[in-house]
Protein backbone atom coordinates (compact mmCIF):
# COMPACT_ATOMS: atom_id res chain seq x y z
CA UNK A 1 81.88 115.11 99.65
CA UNK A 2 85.61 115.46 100.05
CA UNK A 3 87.43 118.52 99.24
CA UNK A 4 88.59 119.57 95.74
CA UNK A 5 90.30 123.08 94.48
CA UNK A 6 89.15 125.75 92.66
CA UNK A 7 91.25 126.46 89.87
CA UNK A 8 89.89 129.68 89.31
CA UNK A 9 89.70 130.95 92.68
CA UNK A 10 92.94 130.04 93.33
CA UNK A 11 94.09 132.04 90.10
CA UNK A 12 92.82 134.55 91.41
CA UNK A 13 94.50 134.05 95.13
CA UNK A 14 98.06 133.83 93.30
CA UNK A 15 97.07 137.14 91.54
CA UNK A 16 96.42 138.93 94.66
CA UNK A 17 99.28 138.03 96.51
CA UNK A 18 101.92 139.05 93.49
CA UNK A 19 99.35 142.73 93.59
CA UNK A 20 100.26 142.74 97.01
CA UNK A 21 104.00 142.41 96.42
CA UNK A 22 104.49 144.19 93.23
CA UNK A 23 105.29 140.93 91.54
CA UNK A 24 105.33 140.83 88.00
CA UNK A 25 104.33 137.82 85.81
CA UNK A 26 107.83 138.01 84.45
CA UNK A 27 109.44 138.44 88.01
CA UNK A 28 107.54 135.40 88.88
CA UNK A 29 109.18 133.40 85.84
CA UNK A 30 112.28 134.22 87.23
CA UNK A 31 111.89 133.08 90.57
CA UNK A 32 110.33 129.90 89.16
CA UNK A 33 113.31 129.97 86.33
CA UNK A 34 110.56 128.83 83.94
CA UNK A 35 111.33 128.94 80.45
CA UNK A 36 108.59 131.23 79.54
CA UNK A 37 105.16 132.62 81.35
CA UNK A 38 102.45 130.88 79.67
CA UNK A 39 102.23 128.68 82.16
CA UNK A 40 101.69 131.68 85.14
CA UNK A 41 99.07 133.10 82.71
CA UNK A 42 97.05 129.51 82.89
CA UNK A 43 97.70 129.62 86.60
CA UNK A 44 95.99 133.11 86.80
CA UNK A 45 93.47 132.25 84.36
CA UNK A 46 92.40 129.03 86.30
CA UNK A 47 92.86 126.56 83.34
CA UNK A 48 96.21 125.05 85.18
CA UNK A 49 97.61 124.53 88.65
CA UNK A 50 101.31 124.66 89.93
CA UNK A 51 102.98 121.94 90.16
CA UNK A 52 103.90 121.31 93.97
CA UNK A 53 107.14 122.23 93.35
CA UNK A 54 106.32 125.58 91.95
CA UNK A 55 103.52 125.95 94.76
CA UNK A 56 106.52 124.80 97.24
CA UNK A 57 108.79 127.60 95.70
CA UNK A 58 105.43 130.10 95.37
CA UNK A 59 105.03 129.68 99.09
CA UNK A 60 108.52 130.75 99.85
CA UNK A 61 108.02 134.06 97.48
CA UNK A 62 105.14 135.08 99.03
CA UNK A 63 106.12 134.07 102.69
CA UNK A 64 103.03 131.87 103.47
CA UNK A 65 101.79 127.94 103.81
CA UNK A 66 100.87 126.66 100.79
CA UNK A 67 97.72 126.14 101.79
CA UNK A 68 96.73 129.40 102.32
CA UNK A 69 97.71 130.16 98.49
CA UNK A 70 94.84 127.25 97.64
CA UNK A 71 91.42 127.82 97.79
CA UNK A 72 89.45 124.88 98.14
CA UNK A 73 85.72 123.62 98.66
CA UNK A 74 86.75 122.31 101.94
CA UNK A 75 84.45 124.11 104.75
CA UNK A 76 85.08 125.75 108.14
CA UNK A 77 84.32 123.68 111.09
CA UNK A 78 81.85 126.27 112.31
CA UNK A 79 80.24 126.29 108.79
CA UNK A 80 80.03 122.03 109.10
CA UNK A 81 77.52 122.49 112.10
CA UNK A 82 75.03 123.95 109.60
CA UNK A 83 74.75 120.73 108.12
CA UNK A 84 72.02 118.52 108.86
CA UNK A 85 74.45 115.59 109.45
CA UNK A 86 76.70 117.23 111.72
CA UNK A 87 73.43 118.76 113.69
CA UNK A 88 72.27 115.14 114.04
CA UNK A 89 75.73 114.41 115.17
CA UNK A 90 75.82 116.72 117.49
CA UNK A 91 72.50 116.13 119.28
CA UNK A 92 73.73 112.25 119.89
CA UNK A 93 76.40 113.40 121.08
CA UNK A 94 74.86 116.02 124.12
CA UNK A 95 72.30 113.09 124.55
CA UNK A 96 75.50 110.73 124.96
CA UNK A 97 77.50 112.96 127.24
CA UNK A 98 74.43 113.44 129.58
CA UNK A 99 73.98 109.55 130.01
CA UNK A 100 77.44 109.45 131.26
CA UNK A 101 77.10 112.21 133.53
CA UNK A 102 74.21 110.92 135.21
């Protein structure tokens, strides 16, 4: 399955990271010079995400890669090895690096 984004979760996310810097929805809308804040309550809310341009300029205001401002469904590598696919994988592969030791 490939990776999506979770609205909500990342609502949340942009919430915690104006907490952390005493943003305000309104300060926000004035960084973004948006015309009004609906559109940061829908973010928060998880009904809407930013546009890459405001997640461009919301990376900037909060200092950090956008991608660590979007949570996603998209799983840790050490988490993959869990999966019965990637087990299987894995098995060939010790069986295949053995042959060409030998």
């Amino acid at each position: 399955m490939y990776p999506t984004i979770d609205m909500k979760a990342t609502g949340i996310r942009i919430r915690q990271l104006m907490d952390e810097r005493r943003l305000t929805v309104k300060d926000t809308r004035r960084y973004l010079n948006l015309a009004s804040v609906q559109s940061i309550y829908h973010w928060l809310n998880g009904q809407s995400m930013p546009s890459i341009d405001n997640l461009y300029a919301l990376s900037a205001l909060f200092g950090l890669p956008m991608d660590s401002i979007i949570i996603g469904s998209k799983k840790h590598p050490v988490q993959l090895l869990t999966e019965p696919f990637y087990i299987r994988m894995y098995t060939y592969y010790k069986k295949a690096v053995k042959l060409n030791a030998a």
